[in-house]
N, C-alpha and C. Protein backbone atom coordinates (compact mmCIF):
# COMPACT_ATOMS: atom_id res chain seq x y z
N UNK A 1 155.60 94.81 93.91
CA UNK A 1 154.54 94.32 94.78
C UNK A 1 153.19 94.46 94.07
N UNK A 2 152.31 93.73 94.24
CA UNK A 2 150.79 93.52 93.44
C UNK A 2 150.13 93.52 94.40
N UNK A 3 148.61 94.20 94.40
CA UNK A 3 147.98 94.59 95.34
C UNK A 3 146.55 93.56 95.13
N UNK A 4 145.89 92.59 96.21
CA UNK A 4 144.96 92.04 95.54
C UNK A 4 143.38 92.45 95.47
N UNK A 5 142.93 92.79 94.69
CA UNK A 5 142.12 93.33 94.31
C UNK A 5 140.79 92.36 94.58
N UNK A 6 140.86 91.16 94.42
CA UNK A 6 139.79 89.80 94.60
C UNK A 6 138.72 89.98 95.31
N UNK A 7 138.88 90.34 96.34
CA UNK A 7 137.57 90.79 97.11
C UNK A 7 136.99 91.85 96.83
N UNK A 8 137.90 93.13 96.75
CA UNK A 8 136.88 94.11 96.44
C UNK A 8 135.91 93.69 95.21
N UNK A 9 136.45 92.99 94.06
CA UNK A 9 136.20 92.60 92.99
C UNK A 9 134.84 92.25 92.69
N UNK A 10 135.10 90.66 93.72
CA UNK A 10 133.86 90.35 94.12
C UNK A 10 132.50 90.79 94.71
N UNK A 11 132.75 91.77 95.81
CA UNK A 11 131.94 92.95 96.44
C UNK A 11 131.10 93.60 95.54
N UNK A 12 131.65 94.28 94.65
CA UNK A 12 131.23 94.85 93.32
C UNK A 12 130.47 93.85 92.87
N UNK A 13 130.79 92.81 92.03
CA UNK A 13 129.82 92.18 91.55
C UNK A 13 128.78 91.75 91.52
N UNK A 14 128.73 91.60 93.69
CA UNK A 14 127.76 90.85 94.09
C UNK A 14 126.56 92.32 94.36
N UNK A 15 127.08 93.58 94.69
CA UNK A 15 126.55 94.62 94.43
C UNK A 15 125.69 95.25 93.14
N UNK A 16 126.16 94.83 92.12
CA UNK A 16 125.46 94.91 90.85
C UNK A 16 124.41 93.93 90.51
N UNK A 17 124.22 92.66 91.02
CA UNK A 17 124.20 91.72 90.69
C UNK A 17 122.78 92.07 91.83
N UNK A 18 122.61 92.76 93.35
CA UNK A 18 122.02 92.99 94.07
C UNK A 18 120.68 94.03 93.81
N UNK A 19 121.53 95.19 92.47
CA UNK A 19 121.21 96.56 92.58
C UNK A 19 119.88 95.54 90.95
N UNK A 20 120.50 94.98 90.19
CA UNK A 20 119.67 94.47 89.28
C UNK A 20 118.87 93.49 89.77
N UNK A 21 118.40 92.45 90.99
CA UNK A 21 117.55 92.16 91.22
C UNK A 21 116.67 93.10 91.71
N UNK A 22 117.10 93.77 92.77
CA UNK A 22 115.71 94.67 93.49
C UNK A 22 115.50 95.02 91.99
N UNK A 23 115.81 95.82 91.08
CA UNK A 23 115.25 96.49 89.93
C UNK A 23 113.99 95.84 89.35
N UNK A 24 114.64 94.23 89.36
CA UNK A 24 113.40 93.49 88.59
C UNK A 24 112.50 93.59 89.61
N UNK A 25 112.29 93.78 90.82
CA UNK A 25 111.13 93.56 91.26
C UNK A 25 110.38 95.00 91.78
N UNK A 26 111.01 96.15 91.33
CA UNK A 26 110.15 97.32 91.10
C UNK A 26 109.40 96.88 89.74
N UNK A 27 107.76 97.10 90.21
CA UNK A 27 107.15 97.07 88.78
C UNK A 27 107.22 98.42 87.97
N UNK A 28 106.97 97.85 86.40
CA UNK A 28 106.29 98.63 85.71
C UNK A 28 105.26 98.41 84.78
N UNK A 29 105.13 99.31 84.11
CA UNK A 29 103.61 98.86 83.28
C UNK A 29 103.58 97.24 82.95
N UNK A 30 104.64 96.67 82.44
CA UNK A 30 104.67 95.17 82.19
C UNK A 30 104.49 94.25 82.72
N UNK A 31 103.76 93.21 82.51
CA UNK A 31 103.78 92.31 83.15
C UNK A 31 105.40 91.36 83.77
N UNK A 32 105.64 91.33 84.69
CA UNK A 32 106.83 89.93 84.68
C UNK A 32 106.71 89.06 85.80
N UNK A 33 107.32 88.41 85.41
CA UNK A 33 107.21 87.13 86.97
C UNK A 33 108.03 87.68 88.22
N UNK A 34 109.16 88.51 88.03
CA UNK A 34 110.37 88.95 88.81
C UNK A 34 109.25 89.47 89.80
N UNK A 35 108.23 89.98 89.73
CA UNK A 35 107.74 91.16 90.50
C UNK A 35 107.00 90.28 91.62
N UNK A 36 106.83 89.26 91.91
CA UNK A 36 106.08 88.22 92.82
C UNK A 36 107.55 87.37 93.47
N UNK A 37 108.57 87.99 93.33
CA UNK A 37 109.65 87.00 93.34
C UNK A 37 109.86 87.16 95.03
N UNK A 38 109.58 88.13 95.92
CA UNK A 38 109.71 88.45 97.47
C UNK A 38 107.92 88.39 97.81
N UNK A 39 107.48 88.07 97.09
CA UNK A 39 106.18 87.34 97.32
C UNK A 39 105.68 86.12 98.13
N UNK A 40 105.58 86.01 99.61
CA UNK A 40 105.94 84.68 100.51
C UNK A 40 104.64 84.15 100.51
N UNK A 41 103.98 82.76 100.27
CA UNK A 41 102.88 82.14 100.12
C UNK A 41 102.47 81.20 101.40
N UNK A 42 101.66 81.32 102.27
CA UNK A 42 101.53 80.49 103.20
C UNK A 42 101.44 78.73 102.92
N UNK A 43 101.88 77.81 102.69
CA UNK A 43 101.56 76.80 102.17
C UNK A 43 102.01 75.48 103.01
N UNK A 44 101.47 74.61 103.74
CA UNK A 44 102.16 73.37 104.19
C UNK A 44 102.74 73.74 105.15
N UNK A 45 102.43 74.62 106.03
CA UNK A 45 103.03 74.80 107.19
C UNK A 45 104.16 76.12 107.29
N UNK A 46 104.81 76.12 106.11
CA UNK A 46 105.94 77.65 105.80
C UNK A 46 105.81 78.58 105.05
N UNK A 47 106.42 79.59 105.10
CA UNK A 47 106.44 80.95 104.03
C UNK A 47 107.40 80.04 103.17
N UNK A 48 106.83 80.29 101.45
CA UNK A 48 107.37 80.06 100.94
C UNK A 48 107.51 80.90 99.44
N UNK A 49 108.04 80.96 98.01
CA UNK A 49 107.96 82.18 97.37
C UNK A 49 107.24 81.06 96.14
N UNK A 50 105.95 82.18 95.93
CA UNK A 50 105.19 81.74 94.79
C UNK A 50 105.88 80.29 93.98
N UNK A 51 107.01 80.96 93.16
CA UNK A 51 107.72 79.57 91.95
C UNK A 51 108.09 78.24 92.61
N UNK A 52 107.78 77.97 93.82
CA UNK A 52 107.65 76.80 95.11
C UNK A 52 106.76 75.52 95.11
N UNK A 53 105.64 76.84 94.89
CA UNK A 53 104.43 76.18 94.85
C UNK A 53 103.74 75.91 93.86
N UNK A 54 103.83 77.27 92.54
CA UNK A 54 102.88 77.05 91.43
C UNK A 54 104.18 77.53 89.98
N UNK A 55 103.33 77.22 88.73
CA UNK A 55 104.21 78.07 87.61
C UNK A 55 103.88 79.40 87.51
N UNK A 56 104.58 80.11 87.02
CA UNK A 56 104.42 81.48 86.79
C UNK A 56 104.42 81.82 85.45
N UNK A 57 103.81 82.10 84.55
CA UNK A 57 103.64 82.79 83.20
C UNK A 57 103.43 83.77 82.77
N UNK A 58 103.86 84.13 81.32
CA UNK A 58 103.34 85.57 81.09
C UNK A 58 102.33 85.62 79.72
N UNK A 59 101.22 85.88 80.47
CA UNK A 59 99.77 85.83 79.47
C UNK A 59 99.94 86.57 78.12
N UNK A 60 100.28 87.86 78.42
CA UNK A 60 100.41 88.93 77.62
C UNK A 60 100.94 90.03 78.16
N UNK A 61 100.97 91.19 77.99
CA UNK A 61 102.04 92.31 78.60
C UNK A 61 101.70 93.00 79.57
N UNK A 62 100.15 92.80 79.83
CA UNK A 62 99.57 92.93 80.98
C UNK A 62 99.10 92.07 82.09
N UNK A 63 99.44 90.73 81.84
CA UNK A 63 98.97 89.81 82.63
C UNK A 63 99.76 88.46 83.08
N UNK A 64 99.81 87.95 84.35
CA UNK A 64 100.26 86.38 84.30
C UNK A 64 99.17 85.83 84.84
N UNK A 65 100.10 84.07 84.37
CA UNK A 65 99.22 83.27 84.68
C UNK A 65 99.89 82.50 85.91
N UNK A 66 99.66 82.27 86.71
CA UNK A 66 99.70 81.54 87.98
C UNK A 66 99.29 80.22 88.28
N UNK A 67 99.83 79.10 87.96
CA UNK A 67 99.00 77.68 87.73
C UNK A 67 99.62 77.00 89.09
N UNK A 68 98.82 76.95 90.15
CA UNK A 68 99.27 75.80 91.47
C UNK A 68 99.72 74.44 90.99
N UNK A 69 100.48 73.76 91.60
CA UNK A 69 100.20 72.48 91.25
C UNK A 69 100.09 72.18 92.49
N UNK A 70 99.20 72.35 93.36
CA UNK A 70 98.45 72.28 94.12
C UNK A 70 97.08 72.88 94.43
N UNK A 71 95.55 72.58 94.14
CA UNK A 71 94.52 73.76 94.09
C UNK A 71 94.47 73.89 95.58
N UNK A 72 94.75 73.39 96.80
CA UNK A 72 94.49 73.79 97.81
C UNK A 72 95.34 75.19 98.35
N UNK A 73 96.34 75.73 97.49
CA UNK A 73 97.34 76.87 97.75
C UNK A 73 97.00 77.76 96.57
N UNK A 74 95.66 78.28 96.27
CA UNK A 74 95.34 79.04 95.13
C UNK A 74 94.91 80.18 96.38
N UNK A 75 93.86 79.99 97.26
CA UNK A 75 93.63 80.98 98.00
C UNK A 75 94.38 81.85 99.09
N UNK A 76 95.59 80.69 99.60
CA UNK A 76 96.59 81.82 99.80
C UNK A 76 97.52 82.87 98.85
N UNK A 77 97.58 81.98 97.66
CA UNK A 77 98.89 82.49 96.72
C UNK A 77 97.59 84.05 96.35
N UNK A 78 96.50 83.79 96.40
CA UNK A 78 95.75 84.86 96.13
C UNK A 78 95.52 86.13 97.36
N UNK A 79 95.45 85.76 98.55
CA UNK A 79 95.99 86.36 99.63
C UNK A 79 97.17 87.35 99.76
N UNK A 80 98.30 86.41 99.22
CA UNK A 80 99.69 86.78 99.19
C UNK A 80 100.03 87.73 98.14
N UNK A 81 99.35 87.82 97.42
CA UNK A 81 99.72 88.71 96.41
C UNK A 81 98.60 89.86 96.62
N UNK A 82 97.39 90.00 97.05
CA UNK A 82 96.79 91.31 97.60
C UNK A 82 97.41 92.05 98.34
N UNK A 83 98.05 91.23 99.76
CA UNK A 83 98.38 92.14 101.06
C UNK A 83 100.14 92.64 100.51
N UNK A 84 100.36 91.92 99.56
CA UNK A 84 102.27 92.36 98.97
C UNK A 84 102.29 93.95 98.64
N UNK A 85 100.77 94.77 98.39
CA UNK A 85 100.98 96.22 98.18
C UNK A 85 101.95 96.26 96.85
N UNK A 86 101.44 95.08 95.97
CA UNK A 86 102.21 95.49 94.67
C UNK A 86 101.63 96.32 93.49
N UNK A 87 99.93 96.58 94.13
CA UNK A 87 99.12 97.30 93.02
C UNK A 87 98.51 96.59 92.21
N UNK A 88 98.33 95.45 92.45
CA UNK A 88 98.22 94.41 91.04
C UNK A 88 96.78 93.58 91.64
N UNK A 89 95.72 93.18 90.58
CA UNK A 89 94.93 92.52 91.02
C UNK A 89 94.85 91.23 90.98
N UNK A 90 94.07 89.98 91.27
CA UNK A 90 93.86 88.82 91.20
C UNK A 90 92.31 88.70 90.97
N UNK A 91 92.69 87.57 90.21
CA UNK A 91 91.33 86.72 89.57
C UNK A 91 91.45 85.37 89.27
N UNK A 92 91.07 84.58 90.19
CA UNK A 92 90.74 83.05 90.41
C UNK A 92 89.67 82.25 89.43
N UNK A 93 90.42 81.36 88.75
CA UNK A 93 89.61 81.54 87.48
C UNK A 93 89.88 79.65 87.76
N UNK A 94 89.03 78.63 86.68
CA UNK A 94 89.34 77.17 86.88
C UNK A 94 90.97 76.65 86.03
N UNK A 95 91.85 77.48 85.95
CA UNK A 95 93.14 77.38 85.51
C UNK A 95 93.88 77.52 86.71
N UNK A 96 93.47 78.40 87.57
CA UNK A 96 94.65 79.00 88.60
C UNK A 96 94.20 80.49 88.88
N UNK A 97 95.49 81.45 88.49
CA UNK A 97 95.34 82.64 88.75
C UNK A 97 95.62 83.89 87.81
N UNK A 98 95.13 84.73 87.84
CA UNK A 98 95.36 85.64 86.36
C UNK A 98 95.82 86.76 87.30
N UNK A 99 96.87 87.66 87.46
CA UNK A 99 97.45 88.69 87.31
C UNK A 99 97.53 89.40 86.84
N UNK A 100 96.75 90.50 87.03
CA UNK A 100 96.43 91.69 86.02
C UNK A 100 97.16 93.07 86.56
N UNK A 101 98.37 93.99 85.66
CA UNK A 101 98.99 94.70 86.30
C UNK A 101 98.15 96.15 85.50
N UNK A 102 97.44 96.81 86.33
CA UNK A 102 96.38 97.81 85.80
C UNK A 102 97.79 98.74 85.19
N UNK A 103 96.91 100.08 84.64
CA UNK A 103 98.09 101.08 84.02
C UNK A 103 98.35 101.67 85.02
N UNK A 104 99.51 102.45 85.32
CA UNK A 104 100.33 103.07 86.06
C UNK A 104 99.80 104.73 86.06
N UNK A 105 99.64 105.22 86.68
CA UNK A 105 99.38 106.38 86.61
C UNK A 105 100.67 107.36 87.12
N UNK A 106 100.82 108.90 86.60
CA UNK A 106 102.10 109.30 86.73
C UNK A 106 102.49 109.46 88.02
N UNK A 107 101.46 109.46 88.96
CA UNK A 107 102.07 109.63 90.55
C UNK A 107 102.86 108.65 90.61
N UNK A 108 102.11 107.52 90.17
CA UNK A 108 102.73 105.83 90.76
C UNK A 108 103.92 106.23 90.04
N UNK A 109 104.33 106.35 88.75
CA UNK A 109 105.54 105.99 87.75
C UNK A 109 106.81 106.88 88.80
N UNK A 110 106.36 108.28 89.04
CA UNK A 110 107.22 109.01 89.93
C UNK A 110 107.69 108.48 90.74
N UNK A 111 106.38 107.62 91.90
CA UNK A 111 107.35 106.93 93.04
C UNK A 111 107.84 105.86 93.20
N UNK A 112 107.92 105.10 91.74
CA UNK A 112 108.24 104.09 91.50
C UNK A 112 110.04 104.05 91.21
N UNK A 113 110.14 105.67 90.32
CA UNK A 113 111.54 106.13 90.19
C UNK A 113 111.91 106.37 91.55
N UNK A 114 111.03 107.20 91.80
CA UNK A 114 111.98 107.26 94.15
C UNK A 114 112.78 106.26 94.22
N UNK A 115 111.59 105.06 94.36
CA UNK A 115 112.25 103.95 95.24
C UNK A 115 113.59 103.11 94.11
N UNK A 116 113.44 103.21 92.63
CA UNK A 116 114.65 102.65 92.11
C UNK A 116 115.71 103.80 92.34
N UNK A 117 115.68 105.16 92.50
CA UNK A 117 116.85 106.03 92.51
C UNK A 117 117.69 105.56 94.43
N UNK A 118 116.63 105.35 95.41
CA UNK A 118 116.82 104.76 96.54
C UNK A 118 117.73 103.65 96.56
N UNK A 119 117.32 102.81 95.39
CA UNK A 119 118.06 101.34 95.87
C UNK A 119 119.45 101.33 94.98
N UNK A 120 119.26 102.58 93.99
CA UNK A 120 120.65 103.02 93.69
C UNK A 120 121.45 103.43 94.38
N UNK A 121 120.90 104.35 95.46
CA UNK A 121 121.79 105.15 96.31
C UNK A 121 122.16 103.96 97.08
N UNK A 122 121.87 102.93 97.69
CA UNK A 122 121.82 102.40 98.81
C UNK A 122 123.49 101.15 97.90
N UNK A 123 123.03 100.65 96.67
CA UNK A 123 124.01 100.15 96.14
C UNK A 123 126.09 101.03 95.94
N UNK A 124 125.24 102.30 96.04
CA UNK A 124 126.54 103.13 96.10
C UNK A 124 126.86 103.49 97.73
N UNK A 125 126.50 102.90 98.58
CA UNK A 125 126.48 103.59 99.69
C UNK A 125 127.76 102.07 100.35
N UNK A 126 126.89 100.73 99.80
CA UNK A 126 127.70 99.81 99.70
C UNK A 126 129.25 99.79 98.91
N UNK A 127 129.26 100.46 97.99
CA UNK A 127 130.32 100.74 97.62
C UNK A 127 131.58 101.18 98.19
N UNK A 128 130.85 102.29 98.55
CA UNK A 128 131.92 103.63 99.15
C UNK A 128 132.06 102.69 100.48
N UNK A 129 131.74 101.81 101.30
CA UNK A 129 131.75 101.24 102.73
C UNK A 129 132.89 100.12 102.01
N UNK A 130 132.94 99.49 100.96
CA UNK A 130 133.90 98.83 100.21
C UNK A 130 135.58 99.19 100.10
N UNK A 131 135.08 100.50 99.40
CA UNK A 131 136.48 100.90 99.22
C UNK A 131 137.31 101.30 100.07
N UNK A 132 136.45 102.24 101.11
CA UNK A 132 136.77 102.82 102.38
C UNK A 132 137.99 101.14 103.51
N UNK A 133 137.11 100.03 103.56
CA UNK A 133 138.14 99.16 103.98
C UNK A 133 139.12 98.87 103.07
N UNK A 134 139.33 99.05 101.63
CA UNK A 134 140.38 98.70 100.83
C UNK A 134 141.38 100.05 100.79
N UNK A 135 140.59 100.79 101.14
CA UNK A 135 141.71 101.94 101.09
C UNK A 135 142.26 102.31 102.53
N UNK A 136 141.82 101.92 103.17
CA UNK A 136 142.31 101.67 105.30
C UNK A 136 143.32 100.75 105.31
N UNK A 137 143.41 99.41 103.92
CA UNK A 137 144.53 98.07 104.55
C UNK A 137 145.70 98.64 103.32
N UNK A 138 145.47 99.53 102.10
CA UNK A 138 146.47 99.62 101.62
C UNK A 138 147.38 100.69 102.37
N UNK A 139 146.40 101.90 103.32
CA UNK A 139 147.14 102.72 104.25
C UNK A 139 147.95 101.78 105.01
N UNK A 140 147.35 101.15 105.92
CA UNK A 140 147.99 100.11 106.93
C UNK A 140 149.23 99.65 105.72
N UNK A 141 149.41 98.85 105.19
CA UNK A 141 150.48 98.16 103.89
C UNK A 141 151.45 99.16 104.06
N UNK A 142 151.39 100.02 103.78
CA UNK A 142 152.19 101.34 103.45
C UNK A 142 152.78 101.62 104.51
N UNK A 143 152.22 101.64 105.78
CA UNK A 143 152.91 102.37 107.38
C UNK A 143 153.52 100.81 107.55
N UNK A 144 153.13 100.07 107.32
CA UNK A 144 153.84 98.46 108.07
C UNK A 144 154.99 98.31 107.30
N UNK A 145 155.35 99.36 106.01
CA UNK A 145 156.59 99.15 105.38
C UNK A 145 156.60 98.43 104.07
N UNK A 146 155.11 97.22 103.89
CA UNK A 146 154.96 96.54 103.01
C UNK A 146 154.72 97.20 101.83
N UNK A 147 154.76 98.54 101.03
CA UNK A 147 154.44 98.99 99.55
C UNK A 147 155.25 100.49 99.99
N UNK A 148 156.21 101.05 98.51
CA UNK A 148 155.96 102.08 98.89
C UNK A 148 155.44 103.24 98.33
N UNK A 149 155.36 104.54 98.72
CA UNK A 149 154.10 105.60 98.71
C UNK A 149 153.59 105.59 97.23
N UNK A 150 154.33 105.15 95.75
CA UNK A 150 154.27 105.13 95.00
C UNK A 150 153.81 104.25 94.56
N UNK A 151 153.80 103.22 94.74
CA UNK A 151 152.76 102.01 94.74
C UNK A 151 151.55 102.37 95.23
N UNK A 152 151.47 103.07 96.60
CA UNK A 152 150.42 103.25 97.14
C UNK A 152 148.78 104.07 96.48
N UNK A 153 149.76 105.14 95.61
CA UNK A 153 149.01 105.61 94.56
C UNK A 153 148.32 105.35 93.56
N UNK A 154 148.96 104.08 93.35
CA UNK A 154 148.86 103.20 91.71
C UNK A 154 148.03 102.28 92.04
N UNK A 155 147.66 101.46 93.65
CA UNK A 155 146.87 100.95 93.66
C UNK A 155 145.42 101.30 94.07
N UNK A 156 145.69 103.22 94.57
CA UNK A 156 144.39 103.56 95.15
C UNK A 156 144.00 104.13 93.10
N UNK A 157 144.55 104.60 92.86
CA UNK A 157 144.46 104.57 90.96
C UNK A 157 143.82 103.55 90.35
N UNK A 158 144.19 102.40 90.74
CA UNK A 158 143.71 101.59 90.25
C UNK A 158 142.16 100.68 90.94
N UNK A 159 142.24 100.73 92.20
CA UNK A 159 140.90 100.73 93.51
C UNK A 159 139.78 101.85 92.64
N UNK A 160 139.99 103.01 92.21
CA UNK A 160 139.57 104.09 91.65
C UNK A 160 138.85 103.59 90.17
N UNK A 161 139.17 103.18 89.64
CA UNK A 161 138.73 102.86 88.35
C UNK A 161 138.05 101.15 87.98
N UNK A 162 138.28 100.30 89.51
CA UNK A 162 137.13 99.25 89.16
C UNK A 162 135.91 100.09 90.05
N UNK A 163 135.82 100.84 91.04
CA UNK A 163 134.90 101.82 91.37
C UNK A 163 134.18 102.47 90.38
N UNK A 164 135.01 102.78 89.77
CA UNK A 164 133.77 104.25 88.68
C UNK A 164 133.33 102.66 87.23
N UNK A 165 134.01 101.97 86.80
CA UNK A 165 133.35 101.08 86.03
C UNK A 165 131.95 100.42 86.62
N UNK A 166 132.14 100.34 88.24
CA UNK A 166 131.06 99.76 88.66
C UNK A 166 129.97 100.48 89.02
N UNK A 167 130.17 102.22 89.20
CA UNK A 167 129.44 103.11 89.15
C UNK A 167 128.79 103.20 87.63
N UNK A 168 129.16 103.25 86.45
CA UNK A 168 128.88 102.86 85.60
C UNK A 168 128.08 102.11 84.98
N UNK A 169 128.17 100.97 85.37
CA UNK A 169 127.24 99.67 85.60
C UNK A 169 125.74 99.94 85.93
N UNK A 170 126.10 100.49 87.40
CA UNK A 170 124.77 100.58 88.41
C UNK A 170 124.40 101.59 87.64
N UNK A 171 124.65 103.14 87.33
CA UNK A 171 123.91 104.04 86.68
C UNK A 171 123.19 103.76 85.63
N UNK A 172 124.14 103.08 84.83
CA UNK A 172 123.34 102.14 83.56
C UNK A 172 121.95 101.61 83.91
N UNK A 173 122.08 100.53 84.67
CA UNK A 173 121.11 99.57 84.91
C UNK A 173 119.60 100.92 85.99
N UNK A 174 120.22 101.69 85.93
CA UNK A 174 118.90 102.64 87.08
C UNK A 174 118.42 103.76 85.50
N UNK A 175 119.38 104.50 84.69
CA UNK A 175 118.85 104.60 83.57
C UNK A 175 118.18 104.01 82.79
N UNK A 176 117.94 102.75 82.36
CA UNK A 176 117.47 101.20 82.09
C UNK A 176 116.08 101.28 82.86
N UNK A 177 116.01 101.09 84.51
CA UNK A 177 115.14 100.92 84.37
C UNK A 177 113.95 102.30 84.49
N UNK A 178 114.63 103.55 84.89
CA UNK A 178 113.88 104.67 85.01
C UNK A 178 113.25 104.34 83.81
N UNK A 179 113.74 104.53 82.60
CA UNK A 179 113.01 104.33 81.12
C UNK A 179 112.14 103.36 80.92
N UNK A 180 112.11 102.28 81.42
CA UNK A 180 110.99 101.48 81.35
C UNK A 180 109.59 102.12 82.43
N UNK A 181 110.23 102.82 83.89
CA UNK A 181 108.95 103.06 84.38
C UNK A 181 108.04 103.86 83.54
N UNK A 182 109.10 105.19 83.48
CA UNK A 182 108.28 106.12 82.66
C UNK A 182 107.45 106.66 80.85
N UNK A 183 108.09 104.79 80.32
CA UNK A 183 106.99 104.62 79.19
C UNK A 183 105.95 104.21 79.56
């Protein structure tokens, strides 16, 4: 008997795949576009996300450039990015918009790790809520007669080890980015 693994599979992936976006959009000293990416712009009637409305660039390692292709959505997109509480300033210039990400100071860098060690925990929290139903239907399998106890082992053995690869993963990617906050 073969146990299918497909969904949990997927779960995982889409979990990693979850735990590395929020990441990009914790800042750090660098400039990037990721960090305006939950950034909603009032424009034409809807919330919409900055790359909608204008281009997004990267000036230099401290700065983007923000070009509307619309000038009537420069003073919200400038709005939208003050009240976002991303720390970052604006300057309305006859190009568009300049994004300036000041230096980080060590309080900020500290609680900047909080909130990525947070959205780690929260990615493992998804996990364990994962396995917990994969390991409830291979119990069920087992009492309904369908596997027996020895199988049952081999597939929580094996449930066990796309888990810790994907623990793996996520630790990676939160080591990754702790190191970028705290240069």
């Amino acid at each position: 008997m073969q146990y299918n693994f497909t969904e949990i599979k997927k779960n995982v992936k889409e979990t990693e795949e979850w735990l590395k976006k929020e990441f990009s959009s914790v800042r750090t000293g660098r400039a990037s576009p990721a960090i305006l990416d939950g950034v909603k712009v009032e424009a034409y009637g809807n919330d919409m996300p900055i790359s909608q409305v204008a281009n997004i660039s990267v000036e230099d390692a401290r700065m983007l450039r923000i070009s509307p292709w619309d000038n009537s959505v420069t003073k919200s997109i400038e709005k939208a990015i003050l009240v976002s509480d991303l720390g970052l300033s604006v300057t309305v210039d006859d190009k568009g918009l300049r994004v300036v990400f000041p230096d980080l100071t060590s309080d900020r860098r500290q609680s900047l790790v909080k909130v990525a060690k947070q959205k780690l925990e929260d990615a493992r929290i998804k996990l364990r809520g994962d396995r917990e139903k994969v390991l409830k239907d291979i119990d069920k399998k087992e009492k309904e007669g369908g596997m027996s106890e020895d199988e049952k082992f081999r597939f929580k053995t094996e449930l066990q080890k796309i888990l810790d690869d994907s623990t793996k993963v996520l630790e990676d990617a939160f080591t990754k980015k702790e190191k970028e906050i705290l240069e």
